[in-house]
Protein backbone atom coordinates (compact mmCIF):
# COMPACT_ATOMS: atom_id res chain seq x y z
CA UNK A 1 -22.41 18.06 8.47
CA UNK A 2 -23.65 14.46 9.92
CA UNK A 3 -21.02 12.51 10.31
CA UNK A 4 -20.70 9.75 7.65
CA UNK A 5 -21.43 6.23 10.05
CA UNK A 6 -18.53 3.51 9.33
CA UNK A 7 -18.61 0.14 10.59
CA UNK A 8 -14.69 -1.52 10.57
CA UNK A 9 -14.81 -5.54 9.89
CA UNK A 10 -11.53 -7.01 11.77
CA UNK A 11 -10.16 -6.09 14.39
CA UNK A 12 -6.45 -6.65 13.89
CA UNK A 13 -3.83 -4.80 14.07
CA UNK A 14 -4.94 -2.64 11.14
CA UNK A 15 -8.75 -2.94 12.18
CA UNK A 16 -7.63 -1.10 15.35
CA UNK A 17 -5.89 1.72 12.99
CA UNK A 18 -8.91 2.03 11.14
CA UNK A 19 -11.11 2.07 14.30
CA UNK A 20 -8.37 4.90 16.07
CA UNK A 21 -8.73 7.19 12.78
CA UNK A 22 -12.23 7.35 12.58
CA UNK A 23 -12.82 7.46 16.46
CA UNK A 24 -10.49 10.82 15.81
CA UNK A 25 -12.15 12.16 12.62
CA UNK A 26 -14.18 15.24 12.34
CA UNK A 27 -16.27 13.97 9.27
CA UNK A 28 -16.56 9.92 10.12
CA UNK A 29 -17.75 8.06 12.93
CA UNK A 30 -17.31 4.50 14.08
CA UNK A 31 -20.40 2.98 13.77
CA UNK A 32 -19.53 -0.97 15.01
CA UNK A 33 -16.95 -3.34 14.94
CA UNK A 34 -17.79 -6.65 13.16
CA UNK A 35 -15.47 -9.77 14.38
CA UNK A 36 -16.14 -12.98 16.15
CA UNK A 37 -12.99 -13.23 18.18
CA UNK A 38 -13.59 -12.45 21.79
CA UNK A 39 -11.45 -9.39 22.47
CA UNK A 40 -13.36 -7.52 19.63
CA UNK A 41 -16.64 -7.19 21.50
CA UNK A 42 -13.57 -5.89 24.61
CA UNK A 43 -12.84 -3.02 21.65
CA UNK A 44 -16.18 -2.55 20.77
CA UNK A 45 -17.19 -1.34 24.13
CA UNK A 46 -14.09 0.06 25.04
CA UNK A 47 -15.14 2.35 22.02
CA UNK A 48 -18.98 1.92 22.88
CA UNK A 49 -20.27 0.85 19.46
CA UNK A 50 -22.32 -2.28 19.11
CA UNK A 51 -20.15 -5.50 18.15
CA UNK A 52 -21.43 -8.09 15.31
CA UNK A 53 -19.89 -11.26 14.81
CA UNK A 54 -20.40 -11.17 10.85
CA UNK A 55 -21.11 -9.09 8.42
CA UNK A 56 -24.84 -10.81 8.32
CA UNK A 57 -25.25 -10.07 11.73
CA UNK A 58 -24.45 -6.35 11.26
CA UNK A 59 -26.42 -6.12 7.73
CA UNK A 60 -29.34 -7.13 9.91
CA UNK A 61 -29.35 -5.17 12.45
CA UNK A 62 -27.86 -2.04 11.00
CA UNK A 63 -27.02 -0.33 7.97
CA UNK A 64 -23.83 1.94 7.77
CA UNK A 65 -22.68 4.29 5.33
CA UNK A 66 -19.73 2.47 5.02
CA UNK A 67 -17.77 -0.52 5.93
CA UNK A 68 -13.91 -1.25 6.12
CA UNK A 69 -12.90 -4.64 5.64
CA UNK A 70 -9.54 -5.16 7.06
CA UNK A 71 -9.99 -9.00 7.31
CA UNK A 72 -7.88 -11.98 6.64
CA UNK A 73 -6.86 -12.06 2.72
CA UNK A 74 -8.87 -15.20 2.26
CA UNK A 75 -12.34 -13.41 3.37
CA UNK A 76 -12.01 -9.97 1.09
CA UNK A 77 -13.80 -11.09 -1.95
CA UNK A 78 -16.82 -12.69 -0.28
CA UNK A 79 -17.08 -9.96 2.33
CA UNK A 80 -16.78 -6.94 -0.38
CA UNK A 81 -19.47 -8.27 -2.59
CA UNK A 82 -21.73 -9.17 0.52
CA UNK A 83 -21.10 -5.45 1.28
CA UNK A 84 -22.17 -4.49 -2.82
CA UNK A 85 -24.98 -6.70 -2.02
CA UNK A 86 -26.00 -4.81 1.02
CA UNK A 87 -25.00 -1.50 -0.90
CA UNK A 88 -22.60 -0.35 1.74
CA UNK A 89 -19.90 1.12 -0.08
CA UNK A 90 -16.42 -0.63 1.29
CA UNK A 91 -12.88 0.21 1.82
CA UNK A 92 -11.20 -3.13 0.92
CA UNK A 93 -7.71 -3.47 3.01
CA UNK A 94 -5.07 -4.77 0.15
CA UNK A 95 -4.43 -7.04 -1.12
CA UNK A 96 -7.81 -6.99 -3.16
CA UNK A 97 -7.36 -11.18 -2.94
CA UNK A 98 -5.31 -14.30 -2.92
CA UNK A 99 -5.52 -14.34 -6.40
CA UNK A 100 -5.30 -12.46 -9.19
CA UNK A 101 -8.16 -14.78 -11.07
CA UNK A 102 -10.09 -14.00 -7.93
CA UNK A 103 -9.07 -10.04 -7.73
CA UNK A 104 -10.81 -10.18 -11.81
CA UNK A 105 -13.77 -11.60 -10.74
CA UNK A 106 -14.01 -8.63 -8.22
CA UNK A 107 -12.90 -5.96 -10.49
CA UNK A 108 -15.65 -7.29 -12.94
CA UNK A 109 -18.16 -7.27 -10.43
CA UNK A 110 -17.44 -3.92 -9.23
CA UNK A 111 -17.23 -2.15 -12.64
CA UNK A 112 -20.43 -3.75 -13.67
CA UNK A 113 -22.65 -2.42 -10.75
CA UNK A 114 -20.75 1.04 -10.34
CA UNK A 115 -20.14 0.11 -6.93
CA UNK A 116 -18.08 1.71 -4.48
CA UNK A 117 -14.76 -0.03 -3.11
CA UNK A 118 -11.68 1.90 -2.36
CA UNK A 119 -8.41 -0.61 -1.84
CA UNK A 120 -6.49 0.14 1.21
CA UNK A 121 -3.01 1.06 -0.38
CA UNK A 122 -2.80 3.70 2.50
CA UNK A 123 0.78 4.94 1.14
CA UNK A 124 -1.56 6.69 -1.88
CA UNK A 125 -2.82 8.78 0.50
CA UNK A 126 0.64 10.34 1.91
CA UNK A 127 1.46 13.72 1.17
CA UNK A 128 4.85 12.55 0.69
CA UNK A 129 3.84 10.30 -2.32
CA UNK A 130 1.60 13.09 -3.53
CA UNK A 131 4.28 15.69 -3.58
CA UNK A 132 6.89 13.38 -5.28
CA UNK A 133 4.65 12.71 -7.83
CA UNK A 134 3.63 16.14 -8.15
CA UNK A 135 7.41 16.61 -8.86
CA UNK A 136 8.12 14.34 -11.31
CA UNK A 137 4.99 15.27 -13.21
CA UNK A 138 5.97 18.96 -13.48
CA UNK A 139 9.37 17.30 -15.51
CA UNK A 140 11.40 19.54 -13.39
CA UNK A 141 13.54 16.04 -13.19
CA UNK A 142 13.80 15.72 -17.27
CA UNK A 143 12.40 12.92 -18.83
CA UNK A 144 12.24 10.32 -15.85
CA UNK A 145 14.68 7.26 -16.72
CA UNK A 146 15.09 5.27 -13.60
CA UNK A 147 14.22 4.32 -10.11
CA UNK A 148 15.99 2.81 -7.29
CA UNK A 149 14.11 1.59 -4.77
CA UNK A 150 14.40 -0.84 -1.47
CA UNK A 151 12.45 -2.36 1.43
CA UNK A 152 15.36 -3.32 3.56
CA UNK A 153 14.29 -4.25 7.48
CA UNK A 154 14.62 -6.78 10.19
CA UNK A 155 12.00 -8.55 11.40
CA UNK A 156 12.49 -10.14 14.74
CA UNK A 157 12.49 -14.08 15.38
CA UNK A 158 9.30 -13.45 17.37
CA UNK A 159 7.78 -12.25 14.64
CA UNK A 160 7.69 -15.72 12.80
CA UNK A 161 6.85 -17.24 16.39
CA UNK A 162 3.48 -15.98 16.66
CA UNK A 163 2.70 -16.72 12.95
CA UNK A 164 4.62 -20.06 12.07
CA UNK A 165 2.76 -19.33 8.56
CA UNK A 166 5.22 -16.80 7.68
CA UNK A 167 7.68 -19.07 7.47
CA UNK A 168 6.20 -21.05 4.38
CA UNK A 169 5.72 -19.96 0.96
CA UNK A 170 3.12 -16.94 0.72
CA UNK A 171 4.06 -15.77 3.72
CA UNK A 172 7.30 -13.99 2.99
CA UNK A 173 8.00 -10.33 2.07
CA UNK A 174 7.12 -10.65 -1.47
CA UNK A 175 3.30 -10.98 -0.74
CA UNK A 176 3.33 -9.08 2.55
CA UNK A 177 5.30 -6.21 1.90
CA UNK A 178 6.58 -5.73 -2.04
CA UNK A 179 2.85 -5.01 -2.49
CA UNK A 180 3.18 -1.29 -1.02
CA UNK A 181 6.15 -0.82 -2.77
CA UNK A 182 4.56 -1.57 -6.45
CA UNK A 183 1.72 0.85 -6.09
CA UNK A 184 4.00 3.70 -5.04
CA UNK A 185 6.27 2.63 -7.98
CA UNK A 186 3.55 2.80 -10.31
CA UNK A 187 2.56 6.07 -8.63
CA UNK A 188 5.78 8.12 -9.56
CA UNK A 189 6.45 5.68 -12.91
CA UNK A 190 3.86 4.46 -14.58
CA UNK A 191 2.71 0.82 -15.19
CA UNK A 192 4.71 -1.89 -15.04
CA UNK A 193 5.36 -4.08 -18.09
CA UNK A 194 7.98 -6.83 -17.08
CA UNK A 195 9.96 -7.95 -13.75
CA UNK A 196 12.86 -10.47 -13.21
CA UNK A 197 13.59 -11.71 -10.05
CA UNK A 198 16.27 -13.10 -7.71
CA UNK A 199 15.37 -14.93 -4.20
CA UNK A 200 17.27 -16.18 -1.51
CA UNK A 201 16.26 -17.93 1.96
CA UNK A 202 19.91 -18.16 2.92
CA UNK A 203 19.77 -16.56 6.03
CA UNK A 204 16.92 -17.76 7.82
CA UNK A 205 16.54 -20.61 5.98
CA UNK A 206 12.61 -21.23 6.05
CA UNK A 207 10.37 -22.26 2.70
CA UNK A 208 9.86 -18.89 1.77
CA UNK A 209 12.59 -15.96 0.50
CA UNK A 210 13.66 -13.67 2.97
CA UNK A 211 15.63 -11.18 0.26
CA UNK A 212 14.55 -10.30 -2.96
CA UNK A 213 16.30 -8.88 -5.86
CA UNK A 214 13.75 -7.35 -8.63
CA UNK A 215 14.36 -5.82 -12.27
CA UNK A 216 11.36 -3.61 -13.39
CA UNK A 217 10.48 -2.19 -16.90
CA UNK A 218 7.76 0.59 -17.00
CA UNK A 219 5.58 0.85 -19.84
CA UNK A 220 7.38 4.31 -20.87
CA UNK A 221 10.47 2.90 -20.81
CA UNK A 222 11.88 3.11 -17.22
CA UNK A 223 13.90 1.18 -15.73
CA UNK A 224 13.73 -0.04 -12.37
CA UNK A 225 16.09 -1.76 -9.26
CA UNK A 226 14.75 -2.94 -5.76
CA UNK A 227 16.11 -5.06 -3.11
CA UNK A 228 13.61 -6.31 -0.91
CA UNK A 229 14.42 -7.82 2.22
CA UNK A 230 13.17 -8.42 5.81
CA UNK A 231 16.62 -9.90 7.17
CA UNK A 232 19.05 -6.85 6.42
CA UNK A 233 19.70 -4.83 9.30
CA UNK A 234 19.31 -1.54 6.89
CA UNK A 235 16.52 1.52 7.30
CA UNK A 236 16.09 1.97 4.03
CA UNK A 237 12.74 1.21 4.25
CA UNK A 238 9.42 3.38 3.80
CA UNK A 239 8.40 2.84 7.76
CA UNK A 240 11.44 3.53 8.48
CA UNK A 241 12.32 7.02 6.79
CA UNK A 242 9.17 8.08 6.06
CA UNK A 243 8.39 8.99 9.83
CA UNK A 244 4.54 8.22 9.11
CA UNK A 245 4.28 5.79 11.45
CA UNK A 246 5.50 6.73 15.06
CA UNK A 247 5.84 2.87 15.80
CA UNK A 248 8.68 2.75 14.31
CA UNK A 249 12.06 4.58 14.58
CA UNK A 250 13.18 6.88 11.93
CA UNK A 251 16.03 8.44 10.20
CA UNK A 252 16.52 11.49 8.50
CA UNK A 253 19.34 10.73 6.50
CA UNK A 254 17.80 7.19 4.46
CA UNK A 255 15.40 6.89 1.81
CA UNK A 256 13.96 4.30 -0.14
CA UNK A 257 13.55 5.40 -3.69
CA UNK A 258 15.79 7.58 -6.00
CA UNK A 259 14.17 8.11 -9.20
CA UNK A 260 16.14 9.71 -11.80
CA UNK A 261 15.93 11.71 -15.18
CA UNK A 262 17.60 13.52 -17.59
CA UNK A 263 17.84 16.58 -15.56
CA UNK A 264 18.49 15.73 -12.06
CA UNK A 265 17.29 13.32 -9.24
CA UNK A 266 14.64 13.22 -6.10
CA UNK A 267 15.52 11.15 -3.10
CA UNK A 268 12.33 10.06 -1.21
CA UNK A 269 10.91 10.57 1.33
CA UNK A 270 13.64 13.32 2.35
CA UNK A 271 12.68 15.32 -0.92
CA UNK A 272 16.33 16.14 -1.67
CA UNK A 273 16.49 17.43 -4.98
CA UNK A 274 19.35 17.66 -7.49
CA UNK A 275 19.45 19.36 -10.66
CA UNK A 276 21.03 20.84 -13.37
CA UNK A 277 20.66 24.81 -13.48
CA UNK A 278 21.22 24.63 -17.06
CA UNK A 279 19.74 21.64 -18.68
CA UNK A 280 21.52 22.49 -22.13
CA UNK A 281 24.89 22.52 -20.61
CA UNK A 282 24.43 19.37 -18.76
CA UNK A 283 26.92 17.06 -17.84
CA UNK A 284 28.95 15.08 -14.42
CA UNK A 285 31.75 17.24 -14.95
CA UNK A 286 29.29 20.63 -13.48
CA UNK A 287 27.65 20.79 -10.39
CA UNK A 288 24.19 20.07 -9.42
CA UNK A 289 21.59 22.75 -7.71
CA UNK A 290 20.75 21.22 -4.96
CA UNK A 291 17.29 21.44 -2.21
CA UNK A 292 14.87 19.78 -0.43
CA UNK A 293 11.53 19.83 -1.46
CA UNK A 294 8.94 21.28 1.56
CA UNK A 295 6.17 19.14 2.71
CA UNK A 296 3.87 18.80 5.05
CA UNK A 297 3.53 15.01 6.76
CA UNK A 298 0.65 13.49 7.66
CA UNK A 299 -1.38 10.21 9.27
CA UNK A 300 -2.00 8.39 5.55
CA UNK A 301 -4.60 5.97 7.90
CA UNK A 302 -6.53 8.73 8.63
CA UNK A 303 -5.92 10.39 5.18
CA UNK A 304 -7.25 7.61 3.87
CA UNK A 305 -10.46 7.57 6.42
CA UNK A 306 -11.05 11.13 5.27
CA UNK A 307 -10.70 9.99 1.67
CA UNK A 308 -13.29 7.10 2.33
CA UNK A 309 -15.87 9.11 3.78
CA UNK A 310 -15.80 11.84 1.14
CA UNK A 311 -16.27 8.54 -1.45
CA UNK A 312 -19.20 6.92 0.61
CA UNK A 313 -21.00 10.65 0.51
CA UNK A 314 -20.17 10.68 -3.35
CA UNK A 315 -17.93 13.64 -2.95
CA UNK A 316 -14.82 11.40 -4.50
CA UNK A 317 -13.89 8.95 -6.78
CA UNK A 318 -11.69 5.95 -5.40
CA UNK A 319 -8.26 7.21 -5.84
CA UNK A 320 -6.88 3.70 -5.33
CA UNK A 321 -9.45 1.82 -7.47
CA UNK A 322 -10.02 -2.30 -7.84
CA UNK A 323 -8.84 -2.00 -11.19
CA UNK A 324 -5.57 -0.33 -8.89
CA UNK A 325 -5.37 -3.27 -6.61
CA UNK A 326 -5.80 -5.73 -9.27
CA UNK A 327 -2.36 -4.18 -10.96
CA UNK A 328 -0.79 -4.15 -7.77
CA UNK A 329 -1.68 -8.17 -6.98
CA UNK A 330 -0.73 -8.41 -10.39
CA UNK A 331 2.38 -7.67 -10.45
CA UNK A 332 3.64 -9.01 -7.40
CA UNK A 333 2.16 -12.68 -8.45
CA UNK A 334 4.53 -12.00 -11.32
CA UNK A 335 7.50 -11.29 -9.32
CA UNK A 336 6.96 -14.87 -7.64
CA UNK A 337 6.53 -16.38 -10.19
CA UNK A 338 9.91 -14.41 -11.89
CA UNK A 339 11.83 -15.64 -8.77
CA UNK A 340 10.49 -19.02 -9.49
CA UNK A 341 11.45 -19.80 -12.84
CA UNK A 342 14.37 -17.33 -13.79
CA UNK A 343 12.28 -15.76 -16.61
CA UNK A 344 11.41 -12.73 -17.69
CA UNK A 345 7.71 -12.28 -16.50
CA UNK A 346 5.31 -10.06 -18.46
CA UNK A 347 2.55 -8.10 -16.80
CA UNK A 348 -0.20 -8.82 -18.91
């Protein structure tokens, strides 16, 4: 098979995932690396693929089968519909946009033209989040109830010294990081209807919230919890229990999400499993059976690379659609905008 050609727009920190993964991948190949700061056209021939400025440049010179677009927020909906222009299918790094009026304009665009954009929610692609939801679809937990979930981490100081931005209001871990954790909620849950929200800033004290306390309500009647926060010394945080990403350490005995039904409970990501043996004699006066679910871990970058190329080649659907990262965007704006005004915020 000829490998599908994939040109990666950004070259970041997650533009240089992207580029690793498909430098590594038996069915893609990086094609070029599109970004006018100096030390990309350094990556580009450290990789030795030709290096565009813009995505005009490369449109003119060359034609992929596929681009990534792990750019600055502000960029993604002029770059993906240059790219649906050009019809080069894109992966679209989340979120989809600033906005969720501009993430509708997108959506609209895309379902009108049938084009091809896959959102980079990476986390959809982790067999981790494919076997819990696996789980919880078989109803071997009863009828699911509840989930429990936190994002608890510390960032360093220097962190918020070489971006001053993420000190002021946008750049906190609401919009940076609650994002993941909605899409793998709505994952193993369903859609979300409703969120309240408490914020604080009381520890570091900048414009924006440093911890976050969020009520969820599912469209099938769960309930969620999560405390979000990037100033609690705590692991219980996806990176750091879900041992996916070797930058960071891990720890085998934390997780991040307990969701819970009628019949018994799954802690992820260690998979440990509790349930009644006899679901009509159930009650907390009799023990649980207890296990842990067997998986198999993997990369969810270069999942998600694989996932990308068998969409470009029209072997796949997007499994994380616009539609997907408009919900996402969604529902974070309305967790802001919860923590804002003390209301109850529908999801519309």
């Amino acid at each position: 098979m000829t490998s599908t050609r994939i040109a990666v727009a950004g070259a970041g920190y997650i533009g240089q995932a992207h580029m690793g993964v498909a430098q590594h991948s038996q069915t893609v190949t990086l094609s070029a690396v599109v970004d006018p700061a100096p030390n990309a056209q350094v990556l580009a021939a450290q990789a030795g693929v030709p290096w565009y400025p813009s995505l005009s440049e490369l449109f003119a010179h060359d034609r992929p089968d596929g681009v990534v677009l792990a750019t600055p927020n502000a960029l993604h909906v002029a770059q993906a519909l240059a790219c649906m222009q050009a019809g080069v299918p894109c992966l679209l790094e989340k979120p989809i946009a600033p906005t969720v009026a501009e993430a509708q304009a997108l959506v609209d665009q895309v379902e009108a033209t049938g084009a091809k954009v896959l959102i980079g929610h990476h986390r959809a692609h982790s067999p981790i989040m494919a076997q819990a939801q696996a789980l919880v679809q078989s109803g071997e937990l009863g009828q699911l109830v509840a989930v429990m979930g936190s994002a608890t981490f510390y960032k360093p100081e220097q962190y918020y010294a070489d971006g001053p931005w993420r000190r002021e209001v946008g750049g906190g871990p609401i919009l940076l990081n609650m994002i993941h954790e909605v899409h793998n909620l709505r994952m193993l849950c369903g859609e979300i209807v409703a969120v309240q929200a408490f914020a604080s800033h009381a520890i570091r004290g900048f414009a924006v919230e440093d911890t976050v306390s969020i009520n969820l309500r599912f469209a099938n009647g769960v309930l969620g919890t999560f405390l979000l926060s990037d100033t609690a010394a705590c692991a219980r945080s996806w990176e750091q229990t879900s041992q996916e990403n070797k930058a960071y350490p891990s720890y085998d005995d934390e997780d991040c999400y307990v969701l819970t039904g009628t019949n018994g409970s799954l802690s992820v990501p260690t998979m440990r499993l509790k349930t009644y043996p006899r679901p009509e004699d159930r009650s907390w006066w009799k023990p649980f059976d207890t296990r842990t679910v067997a998986l198999v871990r993997a990369d969810p970058i270069a999942q998600q690379m694989e996932h990308f190329g068998a969409v470009v080649r029209g072997d796949a659907q997007p499994l994380v659609t616009a539609r997907d990262g408009l919900a996402n965007l969604r529902v974070t704006e309305a967790i802001v905008q919860a923590a804002q005004t003390g209301s109850t915020i529908a999801v519309v």
